[in-house]
N, C-alpha and C. Protein backbone atom coordinates (compact mmCIF):
# COMPACT_ATOMS: atom_id res chain seq x y z
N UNK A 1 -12.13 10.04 13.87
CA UNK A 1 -10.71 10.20 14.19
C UNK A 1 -10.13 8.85 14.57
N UNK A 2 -8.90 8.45 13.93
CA UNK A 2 -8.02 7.15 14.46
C UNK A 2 -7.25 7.60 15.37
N UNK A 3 -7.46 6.36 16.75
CA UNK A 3 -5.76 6.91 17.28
C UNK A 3 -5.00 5.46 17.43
N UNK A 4 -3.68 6.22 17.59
CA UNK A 4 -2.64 4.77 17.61
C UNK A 4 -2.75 4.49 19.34
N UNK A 5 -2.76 3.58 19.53
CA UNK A 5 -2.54 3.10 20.80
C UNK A 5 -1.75 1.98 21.25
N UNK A 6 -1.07 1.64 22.71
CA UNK A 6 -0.22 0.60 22.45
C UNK A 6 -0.07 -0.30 21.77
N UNK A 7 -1.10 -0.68 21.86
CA UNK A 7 -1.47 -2.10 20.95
C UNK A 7 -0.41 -2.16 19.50
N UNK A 8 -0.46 -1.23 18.82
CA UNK A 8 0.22 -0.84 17.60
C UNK A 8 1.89 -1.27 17.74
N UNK A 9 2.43 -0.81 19.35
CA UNK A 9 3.94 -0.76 19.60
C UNK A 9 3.77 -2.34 19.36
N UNK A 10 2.83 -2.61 20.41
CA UNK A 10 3.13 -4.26 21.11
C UNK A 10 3.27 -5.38 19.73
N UNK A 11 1.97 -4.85 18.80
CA UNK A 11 2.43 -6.09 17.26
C UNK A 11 3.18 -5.36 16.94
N UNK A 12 3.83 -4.30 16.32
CA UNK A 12 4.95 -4.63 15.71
C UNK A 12 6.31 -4.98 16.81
N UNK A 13 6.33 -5.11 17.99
CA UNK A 13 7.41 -5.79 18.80
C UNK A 13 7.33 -7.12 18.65
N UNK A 14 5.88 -7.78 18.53
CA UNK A 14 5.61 -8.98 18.43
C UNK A 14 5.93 -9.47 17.11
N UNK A 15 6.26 -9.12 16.23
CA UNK A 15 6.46 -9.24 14.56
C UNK A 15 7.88 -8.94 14.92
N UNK A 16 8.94 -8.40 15.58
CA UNK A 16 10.28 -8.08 15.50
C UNK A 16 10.84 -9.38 16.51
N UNK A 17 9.97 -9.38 17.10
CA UNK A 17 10.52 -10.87 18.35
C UNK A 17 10.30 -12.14 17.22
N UNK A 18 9.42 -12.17 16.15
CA UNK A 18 8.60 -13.48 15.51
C UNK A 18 9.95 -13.82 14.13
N UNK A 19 10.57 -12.23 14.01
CA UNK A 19 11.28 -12.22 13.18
C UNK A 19 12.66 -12.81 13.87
N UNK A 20 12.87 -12.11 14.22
CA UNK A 20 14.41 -12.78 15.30
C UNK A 20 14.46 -14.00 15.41
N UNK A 21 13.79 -14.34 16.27
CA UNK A 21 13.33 -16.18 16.40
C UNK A 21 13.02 -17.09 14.85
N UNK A 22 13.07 -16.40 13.77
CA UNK A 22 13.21 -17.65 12.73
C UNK A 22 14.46 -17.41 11.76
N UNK A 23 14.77 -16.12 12.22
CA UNK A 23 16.20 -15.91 11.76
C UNK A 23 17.09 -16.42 12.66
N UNK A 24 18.29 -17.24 11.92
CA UNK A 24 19.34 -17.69 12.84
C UNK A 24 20.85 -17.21 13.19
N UNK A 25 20.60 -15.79 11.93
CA UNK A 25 21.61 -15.60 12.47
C UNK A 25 21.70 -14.34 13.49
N UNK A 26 20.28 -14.06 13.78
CA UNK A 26 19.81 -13.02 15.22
C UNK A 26 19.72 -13.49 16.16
N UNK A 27 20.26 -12.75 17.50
CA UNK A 27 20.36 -13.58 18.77
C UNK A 27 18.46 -12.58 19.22
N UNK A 28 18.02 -13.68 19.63
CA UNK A 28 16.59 -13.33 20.41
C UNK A 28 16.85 -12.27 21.38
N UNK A 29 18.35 -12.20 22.47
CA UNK A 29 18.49 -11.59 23.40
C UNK A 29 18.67 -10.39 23.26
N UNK A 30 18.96 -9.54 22.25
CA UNK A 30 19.29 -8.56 21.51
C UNK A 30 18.41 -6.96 21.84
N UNK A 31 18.64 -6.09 22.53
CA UNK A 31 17.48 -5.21 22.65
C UNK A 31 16.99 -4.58 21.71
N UNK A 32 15.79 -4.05 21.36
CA UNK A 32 14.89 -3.81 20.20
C UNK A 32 14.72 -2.29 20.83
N UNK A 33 14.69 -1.33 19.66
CA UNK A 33 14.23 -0.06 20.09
C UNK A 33 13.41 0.79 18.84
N UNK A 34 12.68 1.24 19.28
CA UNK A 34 11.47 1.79 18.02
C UNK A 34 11.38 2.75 18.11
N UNK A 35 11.56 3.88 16.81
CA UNK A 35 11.48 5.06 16.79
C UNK A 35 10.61 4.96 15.40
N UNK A 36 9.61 6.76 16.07
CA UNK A 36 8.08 6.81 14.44
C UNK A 36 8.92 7.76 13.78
N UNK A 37 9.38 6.97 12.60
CA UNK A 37 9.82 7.55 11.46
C UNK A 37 9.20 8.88 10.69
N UNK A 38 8.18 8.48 10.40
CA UNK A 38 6.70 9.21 9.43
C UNK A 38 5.30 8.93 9.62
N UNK A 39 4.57 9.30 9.94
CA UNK A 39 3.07 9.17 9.91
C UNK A 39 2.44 10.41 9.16
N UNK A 40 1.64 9.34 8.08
CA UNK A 40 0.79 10.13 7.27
C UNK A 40 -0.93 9.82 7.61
N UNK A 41 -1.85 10.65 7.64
CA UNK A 41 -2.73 10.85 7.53
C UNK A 41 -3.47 11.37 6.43
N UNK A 42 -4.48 10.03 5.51
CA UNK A 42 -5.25 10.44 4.57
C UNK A 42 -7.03 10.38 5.17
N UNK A 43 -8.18 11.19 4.70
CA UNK A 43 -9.55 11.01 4.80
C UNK A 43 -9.94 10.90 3.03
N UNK A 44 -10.09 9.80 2.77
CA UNK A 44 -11.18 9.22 1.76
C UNK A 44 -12.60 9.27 1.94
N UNK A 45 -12.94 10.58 1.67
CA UNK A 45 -14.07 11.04 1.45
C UNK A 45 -15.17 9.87 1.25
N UNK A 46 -14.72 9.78 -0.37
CA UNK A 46 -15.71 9.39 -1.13
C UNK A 46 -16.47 8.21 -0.90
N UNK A 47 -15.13 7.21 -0.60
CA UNK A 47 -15.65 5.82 0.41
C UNK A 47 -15.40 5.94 1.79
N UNK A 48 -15.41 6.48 2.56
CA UNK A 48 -15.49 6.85 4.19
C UNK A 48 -14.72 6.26 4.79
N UNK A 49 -13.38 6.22 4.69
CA UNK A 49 -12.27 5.62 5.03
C UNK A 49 -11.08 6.65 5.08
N UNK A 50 -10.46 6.73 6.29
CA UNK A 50 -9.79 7.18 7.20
C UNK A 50 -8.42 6.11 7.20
N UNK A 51 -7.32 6.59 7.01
CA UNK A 51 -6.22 5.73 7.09
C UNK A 51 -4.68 6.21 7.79
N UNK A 52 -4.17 5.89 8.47
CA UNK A 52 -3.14 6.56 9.09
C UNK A 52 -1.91 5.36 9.04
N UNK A 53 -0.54 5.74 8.33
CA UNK A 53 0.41 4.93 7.68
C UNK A 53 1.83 5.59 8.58
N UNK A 54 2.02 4.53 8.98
CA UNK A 54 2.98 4.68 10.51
C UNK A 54 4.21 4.27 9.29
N UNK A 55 5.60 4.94 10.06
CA UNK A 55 6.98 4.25 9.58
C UNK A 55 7.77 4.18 10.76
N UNK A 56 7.73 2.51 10.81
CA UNK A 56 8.58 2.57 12.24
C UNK A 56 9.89 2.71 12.01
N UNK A 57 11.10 2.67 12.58
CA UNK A 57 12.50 2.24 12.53
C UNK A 57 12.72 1.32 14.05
N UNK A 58 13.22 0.05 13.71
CA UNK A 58 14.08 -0.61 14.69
C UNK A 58 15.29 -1.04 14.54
N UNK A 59 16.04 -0.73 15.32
CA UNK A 59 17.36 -1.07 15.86
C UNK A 59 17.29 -1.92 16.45
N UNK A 60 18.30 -2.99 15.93
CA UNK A 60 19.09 -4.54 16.93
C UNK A 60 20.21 -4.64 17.37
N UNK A 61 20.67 -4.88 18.73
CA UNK A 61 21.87 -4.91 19.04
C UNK A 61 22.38 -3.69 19.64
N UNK A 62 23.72 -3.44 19.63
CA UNK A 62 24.87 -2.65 20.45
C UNK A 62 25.18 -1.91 19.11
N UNK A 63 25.17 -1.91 17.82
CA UNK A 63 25.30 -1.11 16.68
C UNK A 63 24.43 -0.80 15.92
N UNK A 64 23.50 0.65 16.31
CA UNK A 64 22.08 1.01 15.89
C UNK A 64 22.47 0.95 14.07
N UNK A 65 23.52 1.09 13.71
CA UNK A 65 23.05 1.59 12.51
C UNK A 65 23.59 -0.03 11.18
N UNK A 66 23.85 -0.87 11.82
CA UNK A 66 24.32 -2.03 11.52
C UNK A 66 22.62 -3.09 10.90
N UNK A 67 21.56 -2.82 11.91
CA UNK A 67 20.48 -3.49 12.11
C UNK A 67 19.42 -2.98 11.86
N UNK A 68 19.30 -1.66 11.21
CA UNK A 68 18.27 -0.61 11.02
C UNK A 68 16.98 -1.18 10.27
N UNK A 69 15.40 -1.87 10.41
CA UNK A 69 14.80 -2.32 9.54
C UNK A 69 13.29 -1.34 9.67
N UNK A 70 12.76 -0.83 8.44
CA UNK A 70 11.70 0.04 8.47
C UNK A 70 10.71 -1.32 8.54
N UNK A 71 9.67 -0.74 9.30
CA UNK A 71 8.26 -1.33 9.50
C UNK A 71 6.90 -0.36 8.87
N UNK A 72 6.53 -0.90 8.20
CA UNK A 72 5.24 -0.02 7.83
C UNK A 72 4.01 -0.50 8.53
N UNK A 73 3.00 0.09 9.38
CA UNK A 73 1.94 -0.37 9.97
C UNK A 73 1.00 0.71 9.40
N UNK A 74 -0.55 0.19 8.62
CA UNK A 74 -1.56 0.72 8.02
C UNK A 74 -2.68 0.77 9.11
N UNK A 75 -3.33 1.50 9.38
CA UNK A 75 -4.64 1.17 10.36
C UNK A 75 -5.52 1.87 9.68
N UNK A 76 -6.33 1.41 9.66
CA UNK A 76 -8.14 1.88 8.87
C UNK A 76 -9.23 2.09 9.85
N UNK A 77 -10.05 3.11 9.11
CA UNK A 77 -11.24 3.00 10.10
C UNK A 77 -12.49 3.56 8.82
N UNK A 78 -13.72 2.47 8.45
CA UNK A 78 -14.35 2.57 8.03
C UNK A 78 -15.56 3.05 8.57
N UNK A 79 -16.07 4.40 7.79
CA UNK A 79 -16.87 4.67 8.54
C UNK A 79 -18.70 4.65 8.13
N UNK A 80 -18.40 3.59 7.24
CA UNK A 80 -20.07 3.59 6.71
C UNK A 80 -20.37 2.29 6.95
N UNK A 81 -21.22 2.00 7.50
CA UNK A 81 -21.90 0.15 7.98
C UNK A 81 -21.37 -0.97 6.27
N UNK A 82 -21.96 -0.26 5.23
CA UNK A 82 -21.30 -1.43 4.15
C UNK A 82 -19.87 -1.05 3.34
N UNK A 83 -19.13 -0.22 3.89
CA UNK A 83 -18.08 -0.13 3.69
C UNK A 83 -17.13 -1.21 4.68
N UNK A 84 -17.81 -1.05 5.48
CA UNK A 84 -17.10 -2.23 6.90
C UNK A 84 -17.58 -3.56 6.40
N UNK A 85 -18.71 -3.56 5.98
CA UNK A 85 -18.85 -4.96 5.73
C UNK A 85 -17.79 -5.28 4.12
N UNK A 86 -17.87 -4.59 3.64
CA UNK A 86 -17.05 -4.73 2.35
C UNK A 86 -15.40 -5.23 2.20
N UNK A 87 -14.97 -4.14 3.52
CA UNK A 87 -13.80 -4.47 3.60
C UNK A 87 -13.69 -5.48 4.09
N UNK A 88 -14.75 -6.16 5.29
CA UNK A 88 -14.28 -7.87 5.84
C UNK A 88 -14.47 -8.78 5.38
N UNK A 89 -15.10 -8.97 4.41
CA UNK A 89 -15.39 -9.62 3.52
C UNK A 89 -14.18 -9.21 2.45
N UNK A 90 -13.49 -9.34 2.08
CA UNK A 90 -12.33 -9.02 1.71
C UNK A 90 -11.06 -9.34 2.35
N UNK A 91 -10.93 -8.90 3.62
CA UNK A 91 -9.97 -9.65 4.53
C UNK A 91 -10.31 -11.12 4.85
N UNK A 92 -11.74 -11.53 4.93
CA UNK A 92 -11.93 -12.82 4.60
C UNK A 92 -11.34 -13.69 3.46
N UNK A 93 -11.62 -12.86 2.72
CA UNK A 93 -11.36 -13.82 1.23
C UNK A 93 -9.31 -13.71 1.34
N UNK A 94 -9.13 -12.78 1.79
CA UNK A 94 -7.20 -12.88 1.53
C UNK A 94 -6.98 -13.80 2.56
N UNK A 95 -7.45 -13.66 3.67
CA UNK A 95 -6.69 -14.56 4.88
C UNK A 95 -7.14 -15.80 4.12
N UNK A 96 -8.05 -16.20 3.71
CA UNK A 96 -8.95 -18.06 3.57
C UNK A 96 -7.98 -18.12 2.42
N UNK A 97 -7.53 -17.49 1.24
CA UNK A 97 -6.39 -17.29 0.45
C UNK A 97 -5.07 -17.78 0.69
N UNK A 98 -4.83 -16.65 1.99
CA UNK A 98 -3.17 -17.03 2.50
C UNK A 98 -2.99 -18.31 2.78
N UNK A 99 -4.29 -18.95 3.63
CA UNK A 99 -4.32 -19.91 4.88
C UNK A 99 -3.65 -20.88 3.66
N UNK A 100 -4.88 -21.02 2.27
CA UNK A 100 -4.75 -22.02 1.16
C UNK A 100 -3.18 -22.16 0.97
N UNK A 101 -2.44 -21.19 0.53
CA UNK A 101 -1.21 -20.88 0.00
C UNK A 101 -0.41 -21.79 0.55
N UNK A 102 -0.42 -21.12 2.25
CA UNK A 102 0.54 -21.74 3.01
C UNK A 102 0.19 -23.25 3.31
N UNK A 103 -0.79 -23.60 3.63
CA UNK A 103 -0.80 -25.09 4.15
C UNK A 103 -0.69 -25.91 2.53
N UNK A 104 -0.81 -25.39 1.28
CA UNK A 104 -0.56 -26.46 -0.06
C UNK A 104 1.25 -25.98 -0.41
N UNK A 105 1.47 -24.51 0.03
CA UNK A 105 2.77 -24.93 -0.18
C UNK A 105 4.08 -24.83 0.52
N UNK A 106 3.16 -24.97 2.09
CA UNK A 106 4.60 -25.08 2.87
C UNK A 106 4.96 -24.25 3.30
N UNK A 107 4.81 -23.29 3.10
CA UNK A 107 5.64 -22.05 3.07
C UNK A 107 5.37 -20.75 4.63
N UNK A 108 4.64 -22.03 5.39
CA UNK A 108 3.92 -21.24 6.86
C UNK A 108 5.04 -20.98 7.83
N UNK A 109 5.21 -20.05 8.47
CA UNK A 109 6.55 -19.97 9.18
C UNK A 109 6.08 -20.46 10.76
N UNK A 110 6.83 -21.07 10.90
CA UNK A 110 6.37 -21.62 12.35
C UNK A 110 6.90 -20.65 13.58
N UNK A 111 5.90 -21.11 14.30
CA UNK A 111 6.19 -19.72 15.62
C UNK A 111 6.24 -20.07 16.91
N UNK A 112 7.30 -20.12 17.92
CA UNK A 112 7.13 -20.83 19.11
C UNK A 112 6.37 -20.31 19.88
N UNK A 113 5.71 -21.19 20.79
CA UNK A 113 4.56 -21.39 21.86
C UNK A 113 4.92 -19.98 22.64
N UNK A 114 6.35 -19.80 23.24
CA UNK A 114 6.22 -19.12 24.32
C UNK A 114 6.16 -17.80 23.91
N UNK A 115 6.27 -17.59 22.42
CA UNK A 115 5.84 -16.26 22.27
C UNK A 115 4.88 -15.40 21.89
N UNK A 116 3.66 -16.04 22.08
CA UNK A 116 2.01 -15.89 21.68
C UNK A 116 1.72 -14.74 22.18
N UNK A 117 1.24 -14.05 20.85
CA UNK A 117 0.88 -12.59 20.75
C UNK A 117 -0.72 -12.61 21.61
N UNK A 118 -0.75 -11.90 22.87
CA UNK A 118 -2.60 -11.62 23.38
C UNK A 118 -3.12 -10.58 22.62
């Protein structure tokens, strides 16, 4: 069984604060409010994987329906020893991927100090 736990609110608040701050024409000060749109629950049998697909909605500002942006958050839970290894090895290879992308073409979004996700 997966469960969602804060942690889930806190990155995607931390991804809505990361967003604000490189957009200029969003004021940072702005209150953020999150409502769960949809959550689906699939069990993949066959490869032992468990997946639960959140739809957030946030609102920015004093006019909820002006600022409305859906968030999709995926969480997995593998449940066979080389299925886990399969999948990280995989998230290895995309992140060492991304890392390539961004540092040859620039394209890394920079993120200020004081807002470091724990």
């Amino acid at each position: 069984e997966i469960r969602v736990t804060e942690a889930v609110l806190a990155h995607v608040q931390h991804h809505i604060r990361n967003n604000n701050n490189n957009n200029t024409s969003s004021s940072s000060s702005c209150e953020t409010t999150l409502l769960l749109k949809r959550k689906f629950e699939y069990n993949f049998k066959l490869c032992f994987v468990n997946v639960i697909m959140l739809h957030f909605v946030s609102f920015s500002g004093k006019e909820k329906e002006e600022k409305e942006v859906l968030h999709l958050v995926e969480i997995y839970r593998f449940r066979h020893p080389m299925v886990q290894k399969f999948a990280a090895l995989i998230h290895l290879i995309v992140s060492f991927t991304m890392l390539l992308v961004d540092f040859f073409l620039g394209t890394k979004k920079k993120v200020k100090v004081d807002d470091k996700f724990d």
